[in-house]
PDB file of N, CA and C in Angstrom:
ATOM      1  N   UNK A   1     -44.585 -63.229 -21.632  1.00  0.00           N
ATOM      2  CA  UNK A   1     -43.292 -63.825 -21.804  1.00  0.00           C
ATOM      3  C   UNK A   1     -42.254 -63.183 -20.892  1.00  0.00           C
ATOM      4  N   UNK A   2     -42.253 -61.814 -20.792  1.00  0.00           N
ATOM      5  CA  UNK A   2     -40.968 -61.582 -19.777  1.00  0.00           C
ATOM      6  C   UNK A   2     -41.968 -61.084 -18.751  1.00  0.00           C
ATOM      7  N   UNK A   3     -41.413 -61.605 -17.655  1.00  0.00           N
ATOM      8  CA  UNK A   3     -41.810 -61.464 -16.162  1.00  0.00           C
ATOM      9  C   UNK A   3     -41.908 -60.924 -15.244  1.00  0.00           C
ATOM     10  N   UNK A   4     -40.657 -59.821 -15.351  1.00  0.00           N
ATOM     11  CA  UNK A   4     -39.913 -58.802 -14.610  1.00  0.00           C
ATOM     12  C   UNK A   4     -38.732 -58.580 -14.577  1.00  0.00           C
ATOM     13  N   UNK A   5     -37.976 -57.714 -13.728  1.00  0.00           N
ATOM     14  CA  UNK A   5     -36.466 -57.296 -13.563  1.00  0.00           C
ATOM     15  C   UNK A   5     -36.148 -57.914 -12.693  1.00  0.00           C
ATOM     16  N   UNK A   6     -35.009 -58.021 -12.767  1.00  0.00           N
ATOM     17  CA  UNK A   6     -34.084 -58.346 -11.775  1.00  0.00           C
ATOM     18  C   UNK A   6     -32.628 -58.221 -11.967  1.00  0.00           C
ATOM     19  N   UNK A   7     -32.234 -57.046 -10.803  1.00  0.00           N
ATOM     20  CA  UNK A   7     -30.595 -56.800 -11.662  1.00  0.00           C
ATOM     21  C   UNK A   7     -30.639 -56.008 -12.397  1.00  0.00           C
ATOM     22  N   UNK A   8     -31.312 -55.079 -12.925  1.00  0.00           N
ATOM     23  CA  UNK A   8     -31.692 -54.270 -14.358  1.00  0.00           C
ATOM     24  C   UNK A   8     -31.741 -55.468 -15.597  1.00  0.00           C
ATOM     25  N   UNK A   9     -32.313 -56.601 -15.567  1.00  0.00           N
ATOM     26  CA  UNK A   9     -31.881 -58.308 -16.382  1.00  0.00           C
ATOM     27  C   UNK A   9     -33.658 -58.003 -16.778  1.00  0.00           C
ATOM     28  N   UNK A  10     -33.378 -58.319 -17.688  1.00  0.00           N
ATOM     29  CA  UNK A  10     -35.891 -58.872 -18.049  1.00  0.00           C
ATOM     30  C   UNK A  10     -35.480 -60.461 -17.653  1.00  0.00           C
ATOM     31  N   UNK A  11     -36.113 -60.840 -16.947  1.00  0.00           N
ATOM     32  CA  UNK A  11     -36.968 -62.218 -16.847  1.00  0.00           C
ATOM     33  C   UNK A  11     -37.533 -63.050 -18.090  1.00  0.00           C
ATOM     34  N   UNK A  12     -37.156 -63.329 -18.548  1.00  0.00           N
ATOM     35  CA  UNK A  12     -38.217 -64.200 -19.976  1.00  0.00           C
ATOM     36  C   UNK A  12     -38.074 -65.372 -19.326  1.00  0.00           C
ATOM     37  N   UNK A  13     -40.091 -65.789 -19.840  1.00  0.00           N
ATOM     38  CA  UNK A  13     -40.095 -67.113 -20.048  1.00  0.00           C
ATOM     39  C   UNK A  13     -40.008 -68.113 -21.313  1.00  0.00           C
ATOM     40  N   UNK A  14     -38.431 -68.378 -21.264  1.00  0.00           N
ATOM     41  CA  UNK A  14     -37.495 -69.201 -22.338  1.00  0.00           C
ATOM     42  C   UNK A  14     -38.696 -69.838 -23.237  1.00  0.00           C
ATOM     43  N   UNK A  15     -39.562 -71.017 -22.338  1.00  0.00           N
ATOM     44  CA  UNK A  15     -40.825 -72.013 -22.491  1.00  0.00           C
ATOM     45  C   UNK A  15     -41.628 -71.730 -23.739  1.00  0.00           C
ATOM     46  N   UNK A  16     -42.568 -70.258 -22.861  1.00  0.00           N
ATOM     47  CA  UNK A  16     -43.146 -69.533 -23.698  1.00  0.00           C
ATOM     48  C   UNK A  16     -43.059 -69.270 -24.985  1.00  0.00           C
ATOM     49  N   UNK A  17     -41.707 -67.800 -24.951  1.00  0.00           N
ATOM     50  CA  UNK A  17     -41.168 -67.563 -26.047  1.00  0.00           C
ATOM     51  C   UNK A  17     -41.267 -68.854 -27.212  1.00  0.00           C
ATOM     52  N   UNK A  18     -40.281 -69.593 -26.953  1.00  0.00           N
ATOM     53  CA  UNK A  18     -40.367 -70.755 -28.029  1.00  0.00           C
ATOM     54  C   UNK A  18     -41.402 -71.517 -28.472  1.00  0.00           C
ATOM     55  N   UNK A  19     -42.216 -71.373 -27.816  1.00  0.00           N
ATOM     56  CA  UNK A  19     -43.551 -72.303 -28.190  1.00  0.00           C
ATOM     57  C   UNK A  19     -44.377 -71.285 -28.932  1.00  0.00           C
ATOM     58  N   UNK A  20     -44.593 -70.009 -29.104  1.00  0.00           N
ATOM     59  CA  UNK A  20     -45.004 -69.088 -29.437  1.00  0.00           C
ATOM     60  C   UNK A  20     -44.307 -68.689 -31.232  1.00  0.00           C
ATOM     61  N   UNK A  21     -43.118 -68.788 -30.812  1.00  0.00           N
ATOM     62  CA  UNK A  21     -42.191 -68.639 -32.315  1.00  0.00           C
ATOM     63  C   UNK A  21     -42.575 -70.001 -33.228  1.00  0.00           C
ATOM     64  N   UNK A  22     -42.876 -70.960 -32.733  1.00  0.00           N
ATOM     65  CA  UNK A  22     -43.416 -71.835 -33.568  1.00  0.00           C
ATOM     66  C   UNK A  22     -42.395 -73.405 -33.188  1.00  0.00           C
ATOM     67  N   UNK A  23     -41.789 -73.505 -32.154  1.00  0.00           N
ATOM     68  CA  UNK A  23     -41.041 -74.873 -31.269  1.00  0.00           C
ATOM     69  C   UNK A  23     -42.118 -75.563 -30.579  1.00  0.00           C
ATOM     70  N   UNK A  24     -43.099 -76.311 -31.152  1.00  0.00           N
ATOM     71  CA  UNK A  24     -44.191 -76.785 -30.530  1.00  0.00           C
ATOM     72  C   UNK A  24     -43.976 -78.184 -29.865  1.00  0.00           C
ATOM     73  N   UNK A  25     -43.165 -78.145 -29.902  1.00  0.00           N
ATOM     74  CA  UNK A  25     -42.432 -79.794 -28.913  1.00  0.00           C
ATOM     75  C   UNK A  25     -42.490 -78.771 -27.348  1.00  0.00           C
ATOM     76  N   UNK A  26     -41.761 -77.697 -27.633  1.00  0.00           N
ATOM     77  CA  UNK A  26     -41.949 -77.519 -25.511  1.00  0.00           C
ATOM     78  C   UNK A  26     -42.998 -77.065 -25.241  1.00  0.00           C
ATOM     79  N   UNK A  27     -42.635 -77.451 -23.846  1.00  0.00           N
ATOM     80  CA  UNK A  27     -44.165 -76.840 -23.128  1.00  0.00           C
ATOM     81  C   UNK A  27     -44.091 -75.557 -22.690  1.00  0.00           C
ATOM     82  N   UNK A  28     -45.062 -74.806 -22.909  1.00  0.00           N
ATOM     83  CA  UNK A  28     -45.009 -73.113 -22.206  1.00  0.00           C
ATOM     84  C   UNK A  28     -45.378 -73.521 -21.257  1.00  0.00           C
ATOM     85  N   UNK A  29     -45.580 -74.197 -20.109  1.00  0.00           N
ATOM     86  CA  UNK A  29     -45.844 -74.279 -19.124  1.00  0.00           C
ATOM     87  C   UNK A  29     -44.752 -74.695 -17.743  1.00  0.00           C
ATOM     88  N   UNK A  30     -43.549 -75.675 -18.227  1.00  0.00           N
ATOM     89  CA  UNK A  30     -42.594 -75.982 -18.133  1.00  0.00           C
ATOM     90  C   UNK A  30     -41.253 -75.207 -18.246  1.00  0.00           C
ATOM     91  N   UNK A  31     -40.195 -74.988 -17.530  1.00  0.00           N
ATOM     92  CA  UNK A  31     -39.381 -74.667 -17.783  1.00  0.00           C
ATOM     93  C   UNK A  31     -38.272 -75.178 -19.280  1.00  0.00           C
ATOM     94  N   UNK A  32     -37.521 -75.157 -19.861  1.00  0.00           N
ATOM     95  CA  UNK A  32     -36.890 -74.776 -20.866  1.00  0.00           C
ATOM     96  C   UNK A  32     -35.744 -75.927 -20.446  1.00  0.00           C
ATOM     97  N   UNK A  33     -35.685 -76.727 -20.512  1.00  0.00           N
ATOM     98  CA  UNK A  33     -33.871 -77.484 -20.337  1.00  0.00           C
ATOM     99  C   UNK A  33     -32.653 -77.386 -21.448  1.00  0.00           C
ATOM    100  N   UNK A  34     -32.318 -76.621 -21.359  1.00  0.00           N
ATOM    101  CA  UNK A  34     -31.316 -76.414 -22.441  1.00  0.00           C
ATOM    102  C   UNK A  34     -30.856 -77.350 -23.190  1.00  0.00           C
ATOM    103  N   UNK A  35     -29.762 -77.911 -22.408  1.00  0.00           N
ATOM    104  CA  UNK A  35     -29.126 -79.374 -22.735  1.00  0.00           C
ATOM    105  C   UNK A  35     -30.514 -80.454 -23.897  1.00  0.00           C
ATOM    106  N   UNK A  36     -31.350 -80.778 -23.134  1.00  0.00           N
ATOM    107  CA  UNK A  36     -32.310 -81.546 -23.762  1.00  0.00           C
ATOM    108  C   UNK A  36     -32.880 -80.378 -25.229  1.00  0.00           C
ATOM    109  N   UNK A  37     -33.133 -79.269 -24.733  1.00  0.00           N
ATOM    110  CA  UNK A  37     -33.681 -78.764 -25.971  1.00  0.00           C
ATOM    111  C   UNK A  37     -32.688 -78.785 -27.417  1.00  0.00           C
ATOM    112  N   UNK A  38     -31.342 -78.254 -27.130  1.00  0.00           N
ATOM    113  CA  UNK A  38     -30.371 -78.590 -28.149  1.00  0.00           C
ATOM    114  C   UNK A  38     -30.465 -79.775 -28.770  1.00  0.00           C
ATOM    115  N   UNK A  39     -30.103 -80.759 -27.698  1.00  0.00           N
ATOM    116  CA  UNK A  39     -29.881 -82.110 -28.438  1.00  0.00           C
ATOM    117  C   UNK A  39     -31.074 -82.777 -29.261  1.00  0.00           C
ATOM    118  N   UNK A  40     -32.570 -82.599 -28.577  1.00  0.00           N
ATOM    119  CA  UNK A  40     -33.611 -82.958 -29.792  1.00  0.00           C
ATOM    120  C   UNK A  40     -33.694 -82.126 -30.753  1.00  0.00           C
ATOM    121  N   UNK A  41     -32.958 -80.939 -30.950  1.00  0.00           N
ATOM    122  CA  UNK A  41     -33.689 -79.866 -32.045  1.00  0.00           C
ATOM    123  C   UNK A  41     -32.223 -80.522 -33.010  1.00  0.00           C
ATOM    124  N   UNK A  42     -31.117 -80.716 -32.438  1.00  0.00           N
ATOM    125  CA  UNK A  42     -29.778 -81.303 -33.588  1.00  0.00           C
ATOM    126  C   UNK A  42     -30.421 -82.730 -33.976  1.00  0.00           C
ATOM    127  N   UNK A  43     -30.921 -83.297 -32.938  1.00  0.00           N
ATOM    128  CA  UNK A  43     -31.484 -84.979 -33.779  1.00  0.00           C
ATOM    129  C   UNK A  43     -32.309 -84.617 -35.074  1.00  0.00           C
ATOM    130  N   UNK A  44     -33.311 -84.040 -34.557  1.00  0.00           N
ATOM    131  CA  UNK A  44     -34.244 -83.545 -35.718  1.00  0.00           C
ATOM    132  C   UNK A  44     -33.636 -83.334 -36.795  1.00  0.00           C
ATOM    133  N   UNK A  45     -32.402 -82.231 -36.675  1.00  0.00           N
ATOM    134  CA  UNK A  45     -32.315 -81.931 -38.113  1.00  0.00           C
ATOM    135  C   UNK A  45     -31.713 -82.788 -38.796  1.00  0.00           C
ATOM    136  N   UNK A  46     -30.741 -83.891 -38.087  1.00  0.00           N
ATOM    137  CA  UNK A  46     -29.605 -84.794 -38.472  1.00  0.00           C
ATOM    138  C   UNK A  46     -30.401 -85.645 -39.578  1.00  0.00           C
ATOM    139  N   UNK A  47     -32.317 -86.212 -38.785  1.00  0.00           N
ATOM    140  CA  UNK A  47     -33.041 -87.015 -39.155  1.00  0.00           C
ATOM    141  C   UNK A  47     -33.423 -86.504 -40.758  1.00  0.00           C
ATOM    142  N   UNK A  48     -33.735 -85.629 -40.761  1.00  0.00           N
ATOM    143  CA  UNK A  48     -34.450 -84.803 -41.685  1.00  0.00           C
ATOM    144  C   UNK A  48     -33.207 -84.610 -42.908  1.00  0.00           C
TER     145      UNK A  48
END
């Protein structure tokens, strides 16, 4: 999940992480889109 430094910064892969914690809609393989990830995780709950 984290990648390396940069900047004295860790690298994480956002993707990963979340798919790992149990967000099985993204892909660990794929980068992370913020915008899109918010807005389906607020639909979801609105639905629910």
């Amino acid at each position: 999940m984290v990648i390396g430094l940069r900047d004295g910064w860790l690298i994480i892969k956002w993707s990963q992480l979340f798919h790992n914690i149990g967000f099985s809609q993204v892909d660990p393989e794929k980068p992370v889109t913020w915008s899109e990830f918010v807005i389906d995780s607020l639909e979801k709950d609105l639905q629910q």
